[in-house]
C-alpha atoms as a PDB file:
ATOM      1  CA  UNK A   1      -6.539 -15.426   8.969  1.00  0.00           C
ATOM      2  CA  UNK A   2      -8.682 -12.490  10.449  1.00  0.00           C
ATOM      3  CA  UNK A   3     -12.328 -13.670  11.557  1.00  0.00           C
ATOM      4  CA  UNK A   4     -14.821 -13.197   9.429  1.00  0.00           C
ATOM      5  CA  UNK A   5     -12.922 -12.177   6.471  1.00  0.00           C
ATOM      6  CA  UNK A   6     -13.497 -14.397   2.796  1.00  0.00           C
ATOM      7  CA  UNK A   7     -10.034 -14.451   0.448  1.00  0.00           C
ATOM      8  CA  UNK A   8     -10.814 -11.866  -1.654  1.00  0.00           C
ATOM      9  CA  UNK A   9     -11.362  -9.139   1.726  1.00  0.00           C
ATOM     10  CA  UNK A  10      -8.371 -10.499   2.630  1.00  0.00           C
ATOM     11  CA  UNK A  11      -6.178 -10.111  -0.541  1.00  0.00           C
ATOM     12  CA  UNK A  12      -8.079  -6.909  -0.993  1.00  0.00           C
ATOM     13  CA  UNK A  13      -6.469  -5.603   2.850  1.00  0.00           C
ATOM     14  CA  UNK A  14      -2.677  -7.331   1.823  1.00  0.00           C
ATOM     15  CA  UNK A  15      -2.814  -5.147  -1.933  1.00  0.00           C
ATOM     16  CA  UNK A  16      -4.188  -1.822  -0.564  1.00  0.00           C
ATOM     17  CA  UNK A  17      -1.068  -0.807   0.782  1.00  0.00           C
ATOM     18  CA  UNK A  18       0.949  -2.489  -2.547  1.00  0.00           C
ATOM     19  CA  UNK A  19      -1.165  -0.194  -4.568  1.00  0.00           C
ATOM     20  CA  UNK A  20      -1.019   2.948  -2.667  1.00  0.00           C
ATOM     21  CA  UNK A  21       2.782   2.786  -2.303  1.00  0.00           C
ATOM     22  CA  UNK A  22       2.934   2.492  -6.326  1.00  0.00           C
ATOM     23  CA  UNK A  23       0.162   5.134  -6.806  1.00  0.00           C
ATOM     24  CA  UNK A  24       2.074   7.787  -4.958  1.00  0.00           C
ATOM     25  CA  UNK A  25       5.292   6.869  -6.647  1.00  0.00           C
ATOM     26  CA  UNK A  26       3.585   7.393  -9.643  1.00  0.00           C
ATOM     27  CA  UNK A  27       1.968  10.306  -8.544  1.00  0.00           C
ATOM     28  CA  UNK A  28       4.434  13.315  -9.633  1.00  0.00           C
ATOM     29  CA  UNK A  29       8.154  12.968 -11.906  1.00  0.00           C
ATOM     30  CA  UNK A  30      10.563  11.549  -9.316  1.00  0.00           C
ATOM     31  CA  UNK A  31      12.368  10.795 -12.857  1.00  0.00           C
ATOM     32  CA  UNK A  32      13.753   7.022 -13.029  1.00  0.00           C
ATOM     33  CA  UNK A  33      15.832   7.156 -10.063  1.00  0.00           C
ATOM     34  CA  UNK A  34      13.324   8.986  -7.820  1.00  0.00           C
ATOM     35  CA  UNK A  35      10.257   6.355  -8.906  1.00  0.00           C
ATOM     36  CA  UNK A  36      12.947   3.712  -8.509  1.00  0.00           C
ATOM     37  CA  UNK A  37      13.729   4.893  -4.846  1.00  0.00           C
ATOM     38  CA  UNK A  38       9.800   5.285  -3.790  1.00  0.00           C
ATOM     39  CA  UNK A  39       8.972   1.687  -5.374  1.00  0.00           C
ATOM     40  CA  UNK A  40      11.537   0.367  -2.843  1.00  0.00           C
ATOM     41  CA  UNK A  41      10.624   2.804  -0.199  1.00  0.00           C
ATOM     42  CA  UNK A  42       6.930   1.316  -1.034  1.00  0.00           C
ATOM     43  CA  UNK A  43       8.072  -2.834  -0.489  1.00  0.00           C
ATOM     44  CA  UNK A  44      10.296  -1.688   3.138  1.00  0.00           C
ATOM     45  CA  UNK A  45       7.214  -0.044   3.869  1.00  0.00           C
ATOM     46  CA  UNK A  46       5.001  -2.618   3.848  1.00  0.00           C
ATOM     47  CA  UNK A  47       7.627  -4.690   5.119  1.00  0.00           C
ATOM     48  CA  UNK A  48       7.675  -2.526   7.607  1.00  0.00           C
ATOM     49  CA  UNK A  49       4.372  -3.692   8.863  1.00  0.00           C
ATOM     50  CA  UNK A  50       5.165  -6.830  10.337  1.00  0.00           C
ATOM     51  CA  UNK A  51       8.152  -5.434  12.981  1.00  0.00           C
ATOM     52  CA  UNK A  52       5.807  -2.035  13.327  1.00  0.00           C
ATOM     53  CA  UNK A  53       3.027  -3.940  14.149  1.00  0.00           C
ATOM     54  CA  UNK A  54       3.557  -7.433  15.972  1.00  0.00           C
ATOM     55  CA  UNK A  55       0.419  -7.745  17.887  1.00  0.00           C
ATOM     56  CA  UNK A  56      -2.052  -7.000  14.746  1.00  0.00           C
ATOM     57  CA  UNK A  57      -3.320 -10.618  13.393  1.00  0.00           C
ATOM     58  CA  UNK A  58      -4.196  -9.076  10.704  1.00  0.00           C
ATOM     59  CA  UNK A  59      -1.292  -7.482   9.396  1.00  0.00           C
ATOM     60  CA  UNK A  60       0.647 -10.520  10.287  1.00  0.00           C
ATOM     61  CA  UNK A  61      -1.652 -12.759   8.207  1.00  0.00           C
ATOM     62  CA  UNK A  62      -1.033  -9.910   5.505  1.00  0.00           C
ATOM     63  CA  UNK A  63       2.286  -9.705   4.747  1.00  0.00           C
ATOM     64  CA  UNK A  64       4.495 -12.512   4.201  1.00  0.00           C
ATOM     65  CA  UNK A  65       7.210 -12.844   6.955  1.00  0.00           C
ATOM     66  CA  UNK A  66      10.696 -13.121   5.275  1.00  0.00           C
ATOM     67  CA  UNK A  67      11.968 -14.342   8.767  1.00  0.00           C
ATOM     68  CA  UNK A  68       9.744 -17.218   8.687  1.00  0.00           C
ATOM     69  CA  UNK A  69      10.990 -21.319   9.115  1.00  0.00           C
ATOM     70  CA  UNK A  70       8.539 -22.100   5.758  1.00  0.00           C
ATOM     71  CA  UNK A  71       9.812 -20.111   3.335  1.00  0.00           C
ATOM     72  CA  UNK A  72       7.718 -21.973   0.600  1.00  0.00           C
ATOM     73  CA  UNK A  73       4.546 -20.897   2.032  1.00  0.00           C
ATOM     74  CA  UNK A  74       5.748 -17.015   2.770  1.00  0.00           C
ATOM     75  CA  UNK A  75       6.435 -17.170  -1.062  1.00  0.00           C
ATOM     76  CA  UNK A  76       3.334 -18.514  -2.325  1.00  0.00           C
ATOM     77  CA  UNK A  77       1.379 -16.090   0.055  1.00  0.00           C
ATOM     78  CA  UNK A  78       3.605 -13.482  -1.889  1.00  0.00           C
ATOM     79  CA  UNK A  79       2.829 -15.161  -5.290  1.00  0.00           C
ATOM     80  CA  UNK A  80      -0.589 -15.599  -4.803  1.00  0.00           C
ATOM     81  CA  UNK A  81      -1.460 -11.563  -3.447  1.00  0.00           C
ATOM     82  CA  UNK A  82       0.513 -10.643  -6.645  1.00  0.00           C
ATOM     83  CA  UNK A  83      -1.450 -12.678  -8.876  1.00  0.00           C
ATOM     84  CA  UNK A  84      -4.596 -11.812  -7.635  1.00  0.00           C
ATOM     85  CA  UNK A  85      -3.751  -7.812  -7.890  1.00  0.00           C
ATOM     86  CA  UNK A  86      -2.373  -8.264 -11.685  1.00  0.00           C
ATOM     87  CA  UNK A  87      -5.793 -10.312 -12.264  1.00  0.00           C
ATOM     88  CA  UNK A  88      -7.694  -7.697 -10.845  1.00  0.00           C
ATOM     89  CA  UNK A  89      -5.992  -4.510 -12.352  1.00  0.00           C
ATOM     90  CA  UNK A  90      -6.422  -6.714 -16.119  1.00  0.00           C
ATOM     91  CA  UNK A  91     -10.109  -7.848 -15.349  1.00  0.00           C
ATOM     92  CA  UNK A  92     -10.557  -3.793 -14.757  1.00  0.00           C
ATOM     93  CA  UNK A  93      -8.558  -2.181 -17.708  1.00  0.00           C
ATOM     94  CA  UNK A  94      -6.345  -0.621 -15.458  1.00  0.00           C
ATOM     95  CA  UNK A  95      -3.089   0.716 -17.855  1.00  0.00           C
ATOM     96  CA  UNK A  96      -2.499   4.656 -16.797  1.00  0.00           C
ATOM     97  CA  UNK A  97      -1.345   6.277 -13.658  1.00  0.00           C
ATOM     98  CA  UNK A  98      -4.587   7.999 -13.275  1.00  0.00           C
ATOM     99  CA  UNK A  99      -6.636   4.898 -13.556  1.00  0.00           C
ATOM    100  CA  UNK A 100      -4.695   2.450 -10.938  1.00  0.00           C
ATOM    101  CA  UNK A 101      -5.304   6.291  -8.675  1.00  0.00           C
ATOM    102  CA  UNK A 102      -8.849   6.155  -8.666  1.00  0.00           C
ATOM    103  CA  UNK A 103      -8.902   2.237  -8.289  1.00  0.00           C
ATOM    104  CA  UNK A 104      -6.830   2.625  -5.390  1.00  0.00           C
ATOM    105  CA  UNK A 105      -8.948   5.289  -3.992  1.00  0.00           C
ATOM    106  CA  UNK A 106     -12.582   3.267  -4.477  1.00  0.00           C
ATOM    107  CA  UNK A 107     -10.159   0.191  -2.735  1.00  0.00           C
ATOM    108  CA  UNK A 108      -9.071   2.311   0.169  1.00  0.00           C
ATOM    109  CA  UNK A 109     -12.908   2.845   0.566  1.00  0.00           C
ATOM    110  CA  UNK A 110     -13.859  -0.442   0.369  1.00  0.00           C
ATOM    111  CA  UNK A 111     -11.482  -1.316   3.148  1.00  0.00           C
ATOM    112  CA  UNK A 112     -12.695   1.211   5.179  1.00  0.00           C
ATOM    113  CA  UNK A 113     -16.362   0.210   5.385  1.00  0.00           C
ATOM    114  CA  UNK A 114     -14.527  -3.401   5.746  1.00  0.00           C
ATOM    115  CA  UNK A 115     -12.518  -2.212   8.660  1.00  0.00           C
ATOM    116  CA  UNK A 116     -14.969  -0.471  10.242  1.00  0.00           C
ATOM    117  CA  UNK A 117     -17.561  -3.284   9.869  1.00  0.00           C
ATOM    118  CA  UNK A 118     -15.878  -6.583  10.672  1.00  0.00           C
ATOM    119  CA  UNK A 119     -12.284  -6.114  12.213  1.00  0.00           C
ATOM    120  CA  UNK A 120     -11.562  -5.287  15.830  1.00  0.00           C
ATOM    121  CA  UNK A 121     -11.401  -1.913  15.600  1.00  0.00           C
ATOM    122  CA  UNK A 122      -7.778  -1.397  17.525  1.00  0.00           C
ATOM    123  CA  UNK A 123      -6.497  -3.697  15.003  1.00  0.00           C
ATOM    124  CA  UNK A 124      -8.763  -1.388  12.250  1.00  0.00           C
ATOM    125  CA  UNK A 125      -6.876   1.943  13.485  1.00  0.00           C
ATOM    126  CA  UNK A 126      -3.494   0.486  12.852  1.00  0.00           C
ATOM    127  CA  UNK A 127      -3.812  -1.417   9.843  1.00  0.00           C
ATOM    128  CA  UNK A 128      -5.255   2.161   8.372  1.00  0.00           C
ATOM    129  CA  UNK A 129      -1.897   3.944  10.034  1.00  0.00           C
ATOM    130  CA  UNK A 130      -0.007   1.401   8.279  1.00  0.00           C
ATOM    131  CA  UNK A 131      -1.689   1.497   4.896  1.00  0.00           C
ATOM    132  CA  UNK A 132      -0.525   5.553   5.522  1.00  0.00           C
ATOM    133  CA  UNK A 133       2.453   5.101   6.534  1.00  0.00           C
ATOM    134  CA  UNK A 134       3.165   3.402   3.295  1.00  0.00           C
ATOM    135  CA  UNK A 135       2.128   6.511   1.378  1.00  0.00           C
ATOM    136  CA  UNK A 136       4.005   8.766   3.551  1.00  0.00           C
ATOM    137  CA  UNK A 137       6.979   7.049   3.449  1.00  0.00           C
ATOM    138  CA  UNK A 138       7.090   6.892  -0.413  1.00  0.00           C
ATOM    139  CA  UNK A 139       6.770  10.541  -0.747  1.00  0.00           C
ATOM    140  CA  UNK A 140       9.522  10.903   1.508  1.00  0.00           C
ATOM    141  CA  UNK A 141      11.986   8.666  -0.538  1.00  0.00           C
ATOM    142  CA  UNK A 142      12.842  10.942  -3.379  1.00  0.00           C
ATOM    143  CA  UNK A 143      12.756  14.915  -4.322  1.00  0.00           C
ATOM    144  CA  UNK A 144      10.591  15.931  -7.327  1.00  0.00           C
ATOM    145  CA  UNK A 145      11.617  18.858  -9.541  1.00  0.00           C
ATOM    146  CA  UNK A 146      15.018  19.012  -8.757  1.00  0.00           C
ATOM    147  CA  UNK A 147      18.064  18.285 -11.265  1.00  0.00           C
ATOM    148  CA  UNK A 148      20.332  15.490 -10.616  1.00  0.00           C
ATOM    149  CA  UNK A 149      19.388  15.139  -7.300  1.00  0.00           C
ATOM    150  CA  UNK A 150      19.743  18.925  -6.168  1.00  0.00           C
ATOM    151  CA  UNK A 151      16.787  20.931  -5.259  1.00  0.00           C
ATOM    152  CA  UNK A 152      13.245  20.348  -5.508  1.00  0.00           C
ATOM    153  CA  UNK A 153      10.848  19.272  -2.878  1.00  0.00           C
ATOM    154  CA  UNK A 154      10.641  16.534  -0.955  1.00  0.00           C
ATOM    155  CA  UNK A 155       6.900  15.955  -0.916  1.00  0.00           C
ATOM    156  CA  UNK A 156       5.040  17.371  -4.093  1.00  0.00           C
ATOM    157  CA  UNK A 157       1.757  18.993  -4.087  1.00  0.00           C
ATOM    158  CA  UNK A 158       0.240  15.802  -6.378  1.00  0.00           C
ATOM    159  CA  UNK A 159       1.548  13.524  -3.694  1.00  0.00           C
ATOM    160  CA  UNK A 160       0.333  15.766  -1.016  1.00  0.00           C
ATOM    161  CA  UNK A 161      -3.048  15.908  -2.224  1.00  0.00           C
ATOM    162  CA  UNK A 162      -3.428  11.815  -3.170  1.00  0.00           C
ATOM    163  CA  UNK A 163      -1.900  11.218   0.712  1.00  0.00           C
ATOM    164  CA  UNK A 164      -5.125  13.492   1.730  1.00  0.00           C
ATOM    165  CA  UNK A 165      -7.460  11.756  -0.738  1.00  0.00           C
ATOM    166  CA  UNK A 166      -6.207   8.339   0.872  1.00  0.00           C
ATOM    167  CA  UNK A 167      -6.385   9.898   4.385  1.00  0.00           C
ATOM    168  CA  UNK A 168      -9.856  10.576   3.394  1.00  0.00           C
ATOM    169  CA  UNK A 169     -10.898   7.294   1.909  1.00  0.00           C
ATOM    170  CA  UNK A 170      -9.758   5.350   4.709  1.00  0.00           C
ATOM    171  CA  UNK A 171     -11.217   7.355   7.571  1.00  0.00           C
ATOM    172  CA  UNK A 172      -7.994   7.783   9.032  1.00  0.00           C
END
């Protein structure tokens, strides 16, 4: 576990990127096939964290390593950050799009003054390029506007503008 940090900082850093992934899937009409795409684009991404990032304790203490000899306790980690996000979005009447958006956002900037104010701050810098590279990587998954798959853009100007929001919110 990262110095300094209680549980709830810590779940708060391993949902952030959970949340943002799903927020900018939900952000424009990928359609069912294009939200389906960015959802998994969203778990790979934050998958991606632990092979992106091997020297950052706190990303590794983060993100439950599939790859790891105790698979039990990888799971529960996974089980218990899930559990404490569904709490959460329930104890805050979170049920639209537009409302798990602006909880995200107030998170992102409640991890920033976190980051900045008790994590190394190399380890700070990545964990925000990670938490991006989440969002990034969504909006790259699937078009929006297109039909069946042919035409429409690859990043829409909704997702465009909650990427800068989060770019904003994190200090990044």
């Amino acid at each position: 576990m990262a110095p300094n940090l209680s549980e709830d900082e810590m779940m708060l850093l391993a949902t952030l990127p959970q949340a943002i992934g799903s927020c900018v899937a939900t952000a424009a009409g990928s359609g069912l096939l294009g939200t389906g795409k960015e959802l998994f684009a969203s778990g790979q991404a934050v998958m991606a964290g632990l092979k992106d990032y091997p020297g950052n304790a706190l990303i590794q203490a983060l993100v439950p390593d599939p790859s790891a000899e105790d698979k039990s306790a990888e799971l529960a980690q996974a089980r218990a950050t899930r559990d404490w996000a569904m709490a959460r979005l329930r104890s805050k009447g979170i049920h639209t799009p537009a409302q798990m958006a602006a909880l995200t956002l107030e998170d992102a900037r409640a991890v920033a003054r976190l980051l900045d104010s008790r994590v190394d701050p190399a380890q700070a810098a990545q964990y925000r390029a990670w938490a991006l590279s989440v969002a990034e990587k969504v909006a790259q998954a699937a078009t929006e506007g297109g039909f069946l798959g042919f035409g429409g853009t690859r990043l829409s100007e909704a997702e465009q503008a909650l990427i800068a929001q989060l770019r904003e919110a994190l200090r990044a």
